[in-house]
N, C-alpha and C. Protein backbone atom coordinates (compact mmCIF):
# COMPACT_ATOMS: atom_id res chain seq x y z
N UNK A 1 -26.06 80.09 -20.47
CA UNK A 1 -27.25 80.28 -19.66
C UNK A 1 -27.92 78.94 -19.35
N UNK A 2 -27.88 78.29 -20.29
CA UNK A 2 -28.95 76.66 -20.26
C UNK A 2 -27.90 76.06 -18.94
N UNK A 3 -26.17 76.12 -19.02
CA UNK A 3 -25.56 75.32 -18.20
C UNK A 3 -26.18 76.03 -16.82
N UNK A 4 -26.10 77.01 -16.28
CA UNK A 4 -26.46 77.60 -15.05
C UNK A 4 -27.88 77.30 -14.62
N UNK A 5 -28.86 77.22 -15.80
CA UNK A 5 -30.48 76.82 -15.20
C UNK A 5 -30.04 75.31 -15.27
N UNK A 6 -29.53 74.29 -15.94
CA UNK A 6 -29.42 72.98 -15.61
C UNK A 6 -28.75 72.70 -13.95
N UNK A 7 -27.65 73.31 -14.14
CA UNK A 7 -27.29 73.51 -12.56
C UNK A 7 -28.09 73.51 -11.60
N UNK A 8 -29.16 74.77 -11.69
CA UNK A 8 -29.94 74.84 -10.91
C UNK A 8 -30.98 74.27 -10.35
N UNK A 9 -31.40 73.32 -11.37
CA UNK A 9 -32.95 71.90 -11.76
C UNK A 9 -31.72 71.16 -10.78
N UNK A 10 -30.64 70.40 -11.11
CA UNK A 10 -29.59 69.48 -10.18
C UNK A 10 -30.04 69.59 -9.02
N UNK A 11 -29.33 71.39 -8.39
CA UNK A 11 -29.11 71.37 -7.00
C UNK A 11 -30.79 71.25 -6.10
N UNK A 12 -31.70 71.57 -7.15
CA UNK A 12 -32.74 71.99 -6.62
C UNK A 12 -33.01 69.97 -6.62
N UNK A 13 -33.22 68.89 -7.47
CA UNK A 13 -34.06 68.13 -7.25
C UNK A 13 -32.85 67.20 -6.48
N UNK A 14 -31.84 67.69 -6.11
CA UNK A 14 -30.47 67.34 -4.78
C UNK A 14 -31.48 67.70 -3.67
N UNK A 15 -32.12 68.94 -3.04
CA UNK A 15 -32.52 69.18 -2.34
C UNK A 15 -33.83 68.54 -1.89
N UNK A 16 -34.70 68.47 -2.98
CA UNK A 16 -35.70 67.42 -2.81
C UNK A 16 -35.41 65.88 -2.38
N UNK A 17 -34.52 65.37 -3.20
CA UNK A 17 -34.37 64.36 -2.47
C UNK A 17 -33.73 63.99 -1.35
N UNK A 18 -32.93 64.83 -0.23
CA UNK A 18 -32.32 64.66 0.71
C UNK A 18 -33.79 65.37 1.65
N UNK A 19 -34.36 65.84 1.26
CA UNK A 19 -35.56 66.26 1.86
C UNK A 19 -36.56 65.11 1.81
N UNK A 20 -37.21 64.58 1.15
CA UNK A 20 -37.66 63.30 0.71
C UNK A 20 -37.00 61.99 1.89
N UNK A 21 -35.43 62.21 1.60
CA UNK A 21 -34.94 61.36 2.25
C UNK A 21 -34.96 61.34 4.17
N UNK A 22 -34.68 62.79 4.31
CA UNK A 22 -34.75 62.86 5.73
C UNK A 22 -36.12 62.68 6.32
N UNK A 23 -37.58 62.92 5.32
CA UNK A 23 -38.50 62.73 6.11
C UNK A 23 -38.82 61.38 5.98
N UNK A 24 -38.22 60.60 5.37
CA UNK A 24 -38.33 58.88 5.50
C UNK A 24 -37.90 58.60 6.99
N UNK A 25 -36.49 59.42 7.35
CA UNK A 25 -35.69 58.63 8.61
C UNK A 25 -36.83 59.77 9.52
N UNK A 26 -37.26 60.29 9.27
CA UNK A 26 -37.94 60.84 10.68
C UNK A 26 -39.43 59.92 10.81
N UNK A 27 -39.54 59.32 9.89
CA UNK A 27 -41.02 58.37 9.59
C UNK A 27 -40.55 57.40 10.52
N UNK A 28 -39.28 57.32 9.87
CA UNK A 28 -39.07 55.43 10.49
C UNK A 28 -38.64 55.93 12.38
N UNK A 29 -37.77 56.90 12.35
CA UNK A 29 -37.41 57.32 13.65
C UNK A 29 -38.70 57.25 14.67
N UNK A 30 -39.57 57.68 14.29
CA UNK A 30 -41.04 57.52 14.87
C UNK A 30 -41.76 56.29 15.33
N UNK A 31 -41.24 55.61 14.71
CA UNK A 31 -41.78 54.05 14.69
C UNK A 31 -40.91 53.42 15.93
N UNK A 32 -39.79 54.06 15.94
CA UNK A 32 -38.69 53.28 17.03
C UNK A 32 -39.10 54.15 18.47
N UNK A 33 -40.04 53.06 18.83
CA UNK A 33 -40.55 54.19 20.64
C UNK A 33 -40.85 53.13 21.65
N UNK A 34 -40.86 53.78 22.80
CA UNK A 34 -41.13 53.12 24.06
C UNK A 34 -42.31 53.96 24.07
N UNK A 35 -43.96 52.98 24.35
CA UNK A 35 -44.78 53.78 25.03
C UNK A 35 -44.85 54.38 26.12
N UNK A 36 -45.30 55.54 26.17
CA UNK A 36 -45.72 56.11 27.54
C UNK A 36 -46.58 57.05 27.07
N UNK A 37 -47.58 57.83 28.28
CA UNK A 37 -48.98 58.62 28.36
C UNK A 37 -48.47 59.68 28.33
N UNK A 38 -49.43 61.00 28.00
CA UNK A 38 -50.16 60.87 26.64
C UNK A 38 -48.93 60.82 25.63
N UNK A 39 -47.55 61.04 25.57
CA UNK A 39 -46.44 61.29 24.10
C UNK A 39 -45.59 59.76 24.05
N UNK A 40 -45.79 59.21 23.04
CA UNK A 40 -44.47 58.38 23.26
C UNK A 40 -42.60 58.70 23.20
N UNK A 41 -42.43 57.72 23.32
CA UNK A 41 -40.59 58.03 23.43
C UNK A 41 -40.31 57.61 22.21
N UNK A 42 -39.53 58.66 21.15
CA UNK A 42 -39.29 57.93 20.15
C UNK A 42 -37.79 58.12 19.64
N UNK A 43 -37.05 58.21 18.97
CA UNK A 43 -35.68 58.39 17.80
C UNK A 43 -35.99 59.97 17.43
N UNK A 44 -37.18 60.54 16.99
CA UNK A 44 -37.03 61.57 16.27
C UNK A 44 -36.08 63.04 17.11
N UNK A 45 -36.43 63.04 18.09
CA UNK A 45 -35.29 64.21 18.73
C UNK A 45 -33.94 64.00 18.31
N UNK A 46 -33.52 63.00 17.94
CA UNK A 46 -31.58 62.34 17.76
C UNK A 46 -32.16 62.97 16.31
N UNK A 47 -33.11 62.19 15.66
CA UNK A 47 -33.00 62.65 13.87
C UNK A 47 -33.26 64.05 13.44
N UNK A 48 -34.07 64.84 14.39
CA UNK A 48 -33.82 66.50 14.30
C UNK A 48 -32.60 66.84 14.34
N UNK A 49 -31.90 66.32 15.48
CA UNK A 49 -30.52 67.31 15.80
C UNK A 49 -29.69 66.77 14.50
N UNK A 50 -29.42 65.59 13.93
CA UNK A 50 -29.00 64.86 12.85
C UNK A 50 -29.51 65.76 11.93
N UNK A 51 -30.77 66.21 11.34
CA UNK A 51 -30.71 66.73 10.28
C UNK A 51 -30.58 67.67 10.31
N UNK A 52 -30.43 68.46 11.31
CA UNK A 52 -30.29 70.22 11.86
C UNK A 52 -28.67 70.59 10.89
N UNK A 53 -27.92 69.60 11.90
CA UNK A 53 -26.58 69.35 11.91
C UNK A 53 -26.06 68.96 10.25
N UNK A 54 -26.59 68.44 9.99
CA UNK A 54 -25.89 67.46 8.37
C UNK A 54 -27.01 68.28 7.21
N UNK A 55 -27.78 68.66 7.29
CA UNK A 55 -28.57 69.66 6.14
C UNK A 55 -28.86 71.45 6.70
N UNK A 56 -27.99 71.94 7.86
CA UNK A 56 -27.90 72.93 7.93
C UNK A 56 -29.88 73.27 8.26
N UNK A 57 -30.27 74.55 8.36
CA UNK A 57 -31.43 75.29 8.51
C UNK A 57 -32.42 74.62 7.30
N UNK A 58 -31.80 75.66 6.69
CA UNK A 58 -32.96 75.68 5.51
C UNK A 58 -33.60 74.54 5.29
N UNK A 59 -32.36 73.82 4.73
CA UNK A 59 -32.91 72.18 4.32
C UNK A 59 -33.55 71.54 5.82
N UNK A 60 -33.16 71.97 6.59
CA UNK A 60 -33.46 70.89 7.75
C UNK A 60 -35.18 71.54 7.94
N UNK A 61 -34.91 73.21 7.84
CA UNK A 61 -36.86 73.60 8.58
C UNK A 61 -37.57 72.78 6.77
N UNK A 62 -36.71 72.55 5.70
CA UNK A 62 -37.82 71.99 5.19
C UNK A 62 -37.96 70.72 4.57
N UNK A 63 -37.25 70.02 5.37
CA UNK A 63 -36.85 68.63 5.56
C UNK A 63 -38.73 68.41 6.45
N UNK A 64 -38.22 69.11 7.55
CA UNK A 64 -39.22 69.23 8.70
C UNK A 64 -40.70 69.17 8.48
N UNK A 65 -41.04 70.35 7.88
CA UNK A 65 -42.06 70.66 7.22
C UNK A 65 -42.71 69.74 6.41
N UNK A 66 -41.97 69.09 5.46
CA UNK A 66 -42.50 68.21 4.52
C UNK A 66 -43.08 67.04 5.66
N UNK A 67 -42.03 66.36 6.42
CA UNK A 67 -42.65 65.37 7.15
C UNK A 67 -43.97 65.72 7.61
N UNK A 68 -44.04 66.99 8.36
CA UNK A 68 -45.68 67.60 9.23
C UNK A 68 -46.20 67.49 7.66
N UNK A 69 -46.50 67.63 6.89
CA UNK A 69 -47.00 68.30 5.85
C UNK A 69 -47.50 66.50 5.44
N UNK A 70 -46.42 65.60 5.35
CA UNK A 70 -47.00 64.19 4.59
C UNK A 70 -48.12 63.82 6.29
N UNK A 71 -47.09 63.91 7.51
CA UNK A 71 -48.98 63.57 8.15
C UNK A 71 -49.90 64.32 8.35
N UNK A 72 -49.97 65.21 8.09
CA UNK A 72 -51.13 66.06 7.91
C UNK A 72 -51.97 65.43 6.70
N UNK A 73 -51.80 65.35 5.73
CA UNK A 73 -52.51 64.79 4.79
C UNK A 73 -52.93 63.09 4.93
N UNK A 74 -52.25 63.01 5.71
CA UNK A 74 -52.68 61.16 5.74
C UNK A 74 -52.15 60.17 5.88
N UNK A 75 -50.73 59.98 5.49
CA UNK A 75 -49.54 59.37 5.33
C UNK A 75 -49.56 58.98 6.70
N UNK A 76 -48.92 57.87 7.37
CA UNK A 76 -48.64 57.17 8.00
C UNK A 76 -47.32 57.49 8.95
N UNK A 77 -46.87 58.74 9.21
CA UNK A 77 -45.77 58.68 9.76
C UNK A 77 -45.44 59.37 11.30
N UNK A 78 -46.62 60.04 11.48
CA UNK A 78 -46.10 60.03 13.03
C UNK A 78 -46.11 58.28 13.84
N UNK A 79 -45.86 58.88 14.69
CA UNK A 79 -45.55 57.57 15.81
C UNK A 79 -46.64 56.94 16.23
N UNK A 80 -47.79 57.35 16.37
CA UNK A 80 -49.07 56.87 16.90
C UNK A 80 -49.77 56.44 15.73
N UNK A 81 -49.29 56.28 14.24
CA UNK A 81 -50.30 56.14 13.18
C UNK A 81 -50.05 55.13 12.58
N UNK A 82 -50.92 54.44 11.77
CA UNK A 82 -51.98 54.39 11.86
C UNK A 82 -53.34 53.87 12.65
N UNK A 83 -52.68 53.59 13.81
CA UNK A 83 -53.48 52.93 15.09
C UNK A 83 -54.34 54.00 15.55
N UNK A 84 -53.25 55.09 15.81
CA UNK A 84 -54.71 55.81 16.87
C UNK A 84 -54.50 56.96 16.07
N UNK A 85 -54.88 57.35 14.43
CA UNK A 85 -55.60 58.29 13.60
C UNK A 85 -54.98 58.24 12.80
N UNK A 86 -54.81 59.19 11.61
CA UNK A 86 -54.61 59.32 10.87
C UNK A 86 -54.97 61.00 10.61
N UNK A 87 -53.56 61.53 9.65
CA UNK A 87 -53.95 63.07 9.24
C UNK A 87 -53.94 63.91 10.26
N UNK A 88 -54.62 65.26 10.09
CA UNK A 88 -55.04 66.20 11.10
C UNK A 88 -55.31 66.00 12.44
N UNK A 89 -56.28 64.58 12.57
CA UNK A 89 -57.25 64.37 14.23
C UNK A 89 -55.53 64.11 14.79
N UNK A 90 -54.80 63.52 14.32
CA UNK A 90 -53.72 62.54 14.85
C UNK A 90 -53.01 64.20 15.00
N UNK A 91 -52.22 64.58 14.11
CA UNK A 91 -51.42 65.82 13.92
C UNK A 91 -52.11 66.79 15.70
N UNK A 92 -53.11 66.95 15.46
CA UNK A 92 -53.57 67.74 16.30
C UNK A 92 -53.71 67.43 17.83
N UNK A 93 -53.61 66.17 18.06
CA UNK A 93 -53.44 65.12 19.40
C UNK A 93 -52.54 65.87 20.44
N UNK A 94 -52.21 65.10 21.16
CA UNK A 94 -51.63 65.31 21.96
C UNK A 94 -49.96 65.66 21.80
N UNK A 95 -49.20 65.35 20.77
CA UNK A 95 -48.22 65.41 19.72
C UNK A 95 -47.78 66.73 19.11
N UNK A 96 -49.05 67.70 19.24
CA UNK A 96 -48.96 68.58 17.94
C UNK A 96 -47.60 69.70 18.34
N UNK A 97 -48.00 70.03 19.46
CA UNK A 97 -46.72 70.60 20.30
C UNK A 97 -45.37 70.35 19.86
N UNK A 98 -44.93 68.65 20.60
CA UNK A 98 -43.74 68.50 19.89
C UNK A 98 -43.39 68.54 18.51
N UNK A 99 -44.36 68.43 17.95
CA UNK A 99 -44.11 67.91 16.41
C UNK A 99 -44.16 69.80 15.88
N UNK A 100 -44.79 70.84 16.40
CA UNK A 100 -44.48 72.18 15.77
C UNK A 100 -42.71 72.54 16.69
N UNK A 101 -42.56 71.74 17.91
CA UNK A 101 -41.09 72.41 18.07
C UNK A 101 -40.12 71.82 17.39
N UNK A 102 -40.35 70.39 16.55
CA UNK A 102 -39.61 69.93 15.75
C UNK A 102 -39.05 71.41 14.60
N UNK A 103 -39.90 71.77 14.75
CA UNK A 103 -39.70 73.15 13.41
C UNK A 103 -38.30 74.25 14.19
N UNK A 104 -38.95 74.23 15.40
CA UNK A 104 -37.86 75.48 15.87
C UNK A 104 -36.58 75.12 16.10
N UNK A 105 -36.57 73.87 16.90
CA UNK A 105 -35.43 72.85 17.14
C UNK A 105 -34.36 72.76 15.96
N UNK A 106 -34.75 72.32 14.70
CA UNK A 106 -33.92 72.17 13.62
C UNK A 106 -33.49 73.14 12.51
N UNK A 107 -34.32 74.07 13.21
CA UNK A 107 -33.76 75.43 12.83
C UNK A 107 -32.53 76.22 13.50
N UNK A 108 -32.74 75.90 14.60
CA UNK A 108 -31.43 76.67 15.46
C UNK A 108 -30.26 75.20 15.79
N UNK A 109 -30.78 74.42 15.96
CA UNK A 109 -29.05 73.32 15.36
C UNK A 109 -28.72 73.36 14.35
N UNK A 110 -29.18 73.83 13.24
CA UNK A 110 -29.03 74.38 12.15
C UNK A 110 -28.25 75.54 11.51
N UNK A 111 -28.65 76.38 12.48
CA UNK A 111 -28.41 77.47 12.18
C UNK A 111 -26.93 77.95 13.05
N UNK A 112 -26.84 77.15 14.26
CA UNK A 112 -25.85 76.93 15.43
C UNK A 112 -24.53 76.61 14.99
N UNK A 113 -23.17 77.62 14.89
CA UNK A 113 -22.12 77.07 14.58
C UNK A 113 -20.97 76.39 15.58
N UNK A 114 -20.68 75.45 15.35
CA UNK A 114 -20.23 74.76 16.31
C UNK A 114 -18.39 74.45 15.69
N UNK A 115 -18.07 74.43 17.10
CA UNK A 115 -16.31 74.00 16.85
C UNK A 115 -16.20 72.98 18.16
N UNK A 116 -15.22 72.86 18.29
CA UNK A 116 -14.44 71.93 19.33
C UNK A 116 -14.66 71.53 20.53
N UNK A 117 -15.36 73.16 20.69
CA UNK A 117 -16.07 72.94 22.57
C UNK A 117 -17.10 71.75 22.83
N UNK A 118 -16.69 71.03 23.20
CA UNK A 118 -18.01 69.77 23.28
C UNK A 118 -19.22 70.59 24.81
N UNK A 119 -18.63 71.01 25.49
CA UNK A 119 -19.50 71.84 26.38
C UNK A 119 -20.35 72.74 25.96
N UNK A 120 -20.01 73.69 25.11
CA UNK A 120 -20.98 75.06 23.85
C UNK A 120 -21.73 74.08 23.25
N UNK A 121 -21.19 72.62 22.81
CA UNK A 121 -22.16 72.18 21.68
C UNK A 121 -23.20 71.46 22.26
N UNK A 122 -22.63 70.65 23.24
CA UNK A 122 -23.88 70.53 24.37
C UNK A 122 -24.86 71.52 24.85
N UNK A 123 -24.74 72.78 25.37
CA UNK A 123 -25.45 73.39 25.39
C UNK A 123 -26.53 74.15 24.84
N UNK A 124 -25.42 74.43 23.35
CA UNK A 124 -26.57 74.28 22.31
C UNK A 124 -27.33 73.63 21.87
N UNK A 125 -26.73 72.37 21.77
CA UNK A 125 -28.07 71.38 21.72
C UNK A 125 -29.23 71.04 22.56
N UNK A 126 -28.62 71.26 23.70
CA UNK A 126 -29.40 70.98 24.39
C UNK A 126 -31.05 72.32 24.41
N UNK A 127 -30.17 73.60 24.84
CA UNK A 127 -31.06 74.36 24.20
C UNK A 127 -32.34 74.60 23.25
N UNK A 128 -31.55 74.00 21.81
CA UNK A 128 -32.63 73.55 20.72
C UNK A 128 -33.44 72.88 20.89
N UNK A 129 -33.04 71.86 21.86
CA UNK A 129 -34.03 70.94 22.08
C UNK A 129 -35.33 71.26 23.06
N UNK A 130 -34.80 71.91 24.08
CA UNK A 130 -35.94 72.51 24.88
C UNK A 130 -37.03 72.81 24.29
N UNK A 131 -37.08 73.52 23.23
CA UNK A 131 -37.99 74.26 22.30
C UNK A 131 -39.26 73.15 21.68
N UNK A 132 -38.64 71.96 21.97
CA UNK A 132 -39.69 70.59 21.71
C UNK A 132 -40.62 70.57 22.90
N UNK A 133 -39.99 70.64 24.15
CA UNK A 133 -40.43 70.03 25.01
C UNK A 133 -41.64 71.64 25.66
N UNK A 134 -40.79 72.78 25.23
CA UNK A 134 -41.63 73.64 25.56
C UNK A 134 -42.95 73.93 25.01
N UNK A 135 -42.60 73.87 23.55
CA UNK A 135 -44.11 73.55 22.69
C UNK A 135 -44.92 72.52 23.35
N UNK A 136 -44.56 71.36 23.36
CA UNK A 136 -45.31 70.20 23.56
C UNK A 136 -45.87 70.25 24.81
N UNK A 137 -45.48 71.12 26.38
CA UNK A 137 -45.96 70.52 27.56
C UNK A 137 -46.79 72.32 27.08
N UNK A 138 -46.92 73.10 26.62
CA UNK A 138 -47.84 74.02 26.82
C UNK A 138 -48.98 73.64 26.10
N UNK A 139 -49.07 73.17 24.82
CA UNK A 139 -50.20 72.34 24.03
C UNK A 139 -50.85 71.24 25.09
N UNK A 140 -49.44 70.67 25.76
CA UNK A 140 -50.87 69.56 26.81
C UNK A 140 -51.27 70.06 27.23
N UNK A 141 -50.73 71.36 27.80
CA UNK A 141 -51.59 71.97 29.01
C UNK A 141 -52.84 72.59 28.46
N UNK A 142 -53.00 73.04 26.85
CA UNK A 142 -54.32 73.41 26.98
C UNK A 142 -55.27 72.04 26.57
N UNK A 143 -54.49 71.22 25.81
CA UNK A 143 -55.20 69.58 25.58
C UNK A 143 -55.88 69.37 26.56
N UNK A 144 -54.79 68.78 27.28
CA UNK A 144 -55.61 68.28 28.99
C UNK A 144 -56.10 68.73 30.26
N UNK A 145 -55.64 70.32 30.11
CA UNK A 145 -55.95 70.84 31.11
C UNK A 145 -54.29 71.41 32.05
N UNK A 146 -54.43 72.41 32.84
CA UNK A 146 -53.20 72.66 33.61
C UNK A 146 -53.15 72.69 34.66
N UNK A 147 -54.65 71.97 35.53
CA UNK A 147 -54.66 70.98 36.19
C UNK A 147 -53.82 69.86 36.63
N UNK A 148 -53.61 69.39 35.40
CA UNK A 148 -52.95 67.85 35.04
C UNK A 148 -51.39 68.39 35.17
N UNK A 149 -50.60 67.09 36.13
CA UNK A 149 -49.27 67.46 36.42
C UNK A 149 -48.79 67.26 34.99
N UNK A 150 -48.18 68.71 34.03
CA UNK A 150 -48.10 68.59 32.92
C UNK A 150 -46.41 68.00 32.37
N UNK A 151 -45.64 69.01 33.54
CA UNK A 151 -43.88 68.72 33.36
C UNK A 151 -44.19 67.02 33.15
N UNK A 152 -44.48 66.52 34.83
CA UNK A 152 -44.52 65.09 35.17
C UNK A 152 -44.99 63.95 33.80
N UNK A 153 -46.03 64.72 32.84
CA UNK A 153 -46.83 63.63 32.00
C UNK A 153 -45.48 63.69 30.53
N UNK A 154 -45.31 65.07 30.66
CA UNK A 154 -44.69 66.05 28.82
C UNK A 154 -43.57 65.97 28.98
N UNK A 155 -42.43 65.71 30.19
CA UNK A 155 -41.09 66.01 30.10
C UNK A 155 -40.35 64.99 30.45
N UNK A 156 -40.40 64.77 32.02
CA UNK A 156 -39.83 64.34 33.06
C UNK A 156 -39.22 62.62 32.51
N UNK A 157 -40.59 62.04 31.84
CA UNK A 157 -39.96 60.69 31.83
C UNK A 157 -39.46 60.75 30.65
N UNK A 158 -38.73 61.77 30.18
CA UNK A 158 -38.23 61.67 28.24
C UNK A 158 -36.27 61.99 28.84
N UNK A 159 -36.18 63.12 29.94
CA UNK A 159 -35.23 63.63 30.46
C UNK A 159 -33.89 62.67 30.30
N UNK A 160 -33.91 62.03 30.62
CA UNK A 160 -32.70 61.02 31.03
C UNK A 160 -32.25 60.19 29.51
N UNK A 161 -33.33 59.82 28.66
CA UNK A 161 -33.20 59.15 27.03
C UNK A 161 -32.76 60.63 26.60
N UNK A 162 -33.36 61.95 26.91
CA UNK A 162 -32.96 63.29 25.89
C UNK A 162 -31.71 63.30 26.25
N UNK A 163 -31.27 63.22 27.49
CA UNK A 163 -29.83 63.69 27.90
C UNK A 163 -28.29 62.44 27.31
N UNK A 164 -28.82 61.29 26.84
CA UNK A 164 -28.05 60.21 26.10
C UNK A 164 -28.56 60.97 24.89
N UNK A 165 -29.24 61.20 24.20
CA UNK A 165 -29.29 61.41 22.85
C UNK A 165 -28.39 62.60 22.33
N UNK A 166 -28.69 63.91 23.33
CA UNK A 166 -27.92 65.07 22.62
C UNK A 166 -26.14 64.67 22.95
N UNK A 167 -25.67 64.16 24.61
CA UNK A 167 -24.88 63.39 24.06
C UNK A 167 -24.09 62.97 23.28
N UNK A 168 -24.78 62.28 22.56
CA UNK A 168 -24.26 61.46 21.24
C UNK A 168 -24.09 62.39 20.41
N UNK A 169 -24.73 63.43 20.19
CA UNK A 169 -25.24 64.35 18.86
C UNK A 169 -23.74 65.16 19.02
N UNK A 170 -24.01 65.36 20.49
CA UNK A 170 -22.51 66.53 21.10
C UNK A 170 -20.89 65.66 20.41
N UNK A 171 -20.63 64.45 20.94
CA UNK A 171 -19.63 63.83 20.84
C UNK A 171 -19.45 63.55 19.30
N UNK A 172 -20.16 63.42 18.49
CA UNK A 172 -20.17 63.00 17.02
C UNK A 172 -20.60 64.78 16.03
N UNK A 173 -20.63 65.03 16.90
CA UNK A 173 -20.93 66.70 15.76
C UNK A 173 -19.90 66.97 14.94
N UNK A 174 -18.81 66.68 15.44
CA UNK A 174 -17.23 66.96 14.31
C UNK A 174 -17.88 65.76 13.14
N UNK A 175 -18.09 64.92 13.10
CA UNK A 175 -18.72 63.81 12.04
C UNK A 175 -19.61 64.15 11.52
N UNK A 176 -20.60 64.42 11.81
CA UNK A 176 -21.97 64.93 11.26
C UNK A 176 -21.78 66.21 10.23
N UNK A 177 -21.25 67.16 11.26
CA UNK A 177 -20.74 68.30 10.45
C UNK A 177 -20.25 68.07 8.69
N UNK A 178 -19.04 66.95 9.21
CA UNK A 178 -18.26 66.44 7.50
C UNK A 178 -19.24 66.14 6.39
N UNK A 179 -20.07 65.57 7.18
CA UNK A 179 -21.82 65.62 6.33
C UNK A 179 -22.47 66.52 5.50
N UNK A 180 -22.14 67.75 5.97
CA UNK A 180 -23.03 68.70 5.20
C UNK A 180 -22.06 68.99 3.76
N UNK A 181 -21.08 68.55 3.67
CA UNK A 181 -20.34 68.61 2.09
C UNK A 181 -20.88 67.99 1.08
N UNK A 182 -21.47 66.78 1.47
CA UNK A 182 -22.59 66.13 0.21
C UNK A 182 -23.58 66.20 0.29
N UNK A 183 -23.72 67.38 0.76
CA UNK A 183 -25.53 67.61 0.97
C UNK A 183 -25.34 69.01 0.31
């Protein structure tokens, strides 16, 4: 009995730390951006589909979570911080959108089984990813108004960097995949 609960303390503080670990690369992923109004351009869409892909669902929605969860409290890791807030005011910005479809996104590349078709896996990814951009341009729209050309401000100039990123995610998924054995 003691060997099976020791087992279990292992796999469990295995999970913490690849959780721990992935919300470091989504910290730092954040940091790597091109400005633009009101969202910046950053790495974290490539490091969702990355952790979707290489920690499966579970781990990945709570890979996810933890990251929202360290800036919510204060921590330094969205993309805009610590310059323009910190915590909640920041969380709740203009951001909050993408950063809640981060949740749905890495749940369904996650959850998404993939083989050979590089076309299915593109699509799926691509798919998942929508779910960022859909959160995020309906939150601007009540942020700023729906007035405000929202696609044009929330989507349009991310389109062409999203479409190299999943891409990559598509062509390297047989790799990534081999990933989830030591995780």
């Amino acid at each position: 009995m003691d060997v099976v609960k020791n087992l279990k303390q292992i796999k469990l503080l295995k999970y913490l730390f690849f959780a721990l670990m992935g919300s470091i690369i989504l910290a730092i992923s954040s940091k790597i951006k091109i400005p633009f109004y009101p969202v910046p351009m950053t790495m974290q869409t490539f490091v969702i589909m990355f952790i979707g892909i290489t920690f499966g669902w579970k781990l990945g929605v709570a890979t996810t979570v933890l990251y929202l969860f360290e800036g919510i409290i204060g921590l330094p890791v969205f993309s805009g911080t610590p310059e323009k807030g910190l915590g909640l005011v920041y969380f709740t910005g203009p951001t909050m959108g993408y950063l809640i479809g981060f949740i749905i996104t890495v749940y369904l590349v996650g959850k998404f089984t993939y083989d050979n078709n590089l076309i299915k896996t593109f699509f799926k990814l691509s798919f998942a990813i929508s779910f960022i951009y859909v959160f995020g341009m309906i939150w601007l729209g009540f942020l700023l108004g729906w007035d405000k050309p929202i696609f044009k401000l929330g989507a349009q100039p991310f389109l062409l960097a999203e479409l190299f990123k999943i891409l990559i995610a598509t062509f390297a998924i047989n790799k990534l995949i081999k990933l989830r054995k030591f995780i």
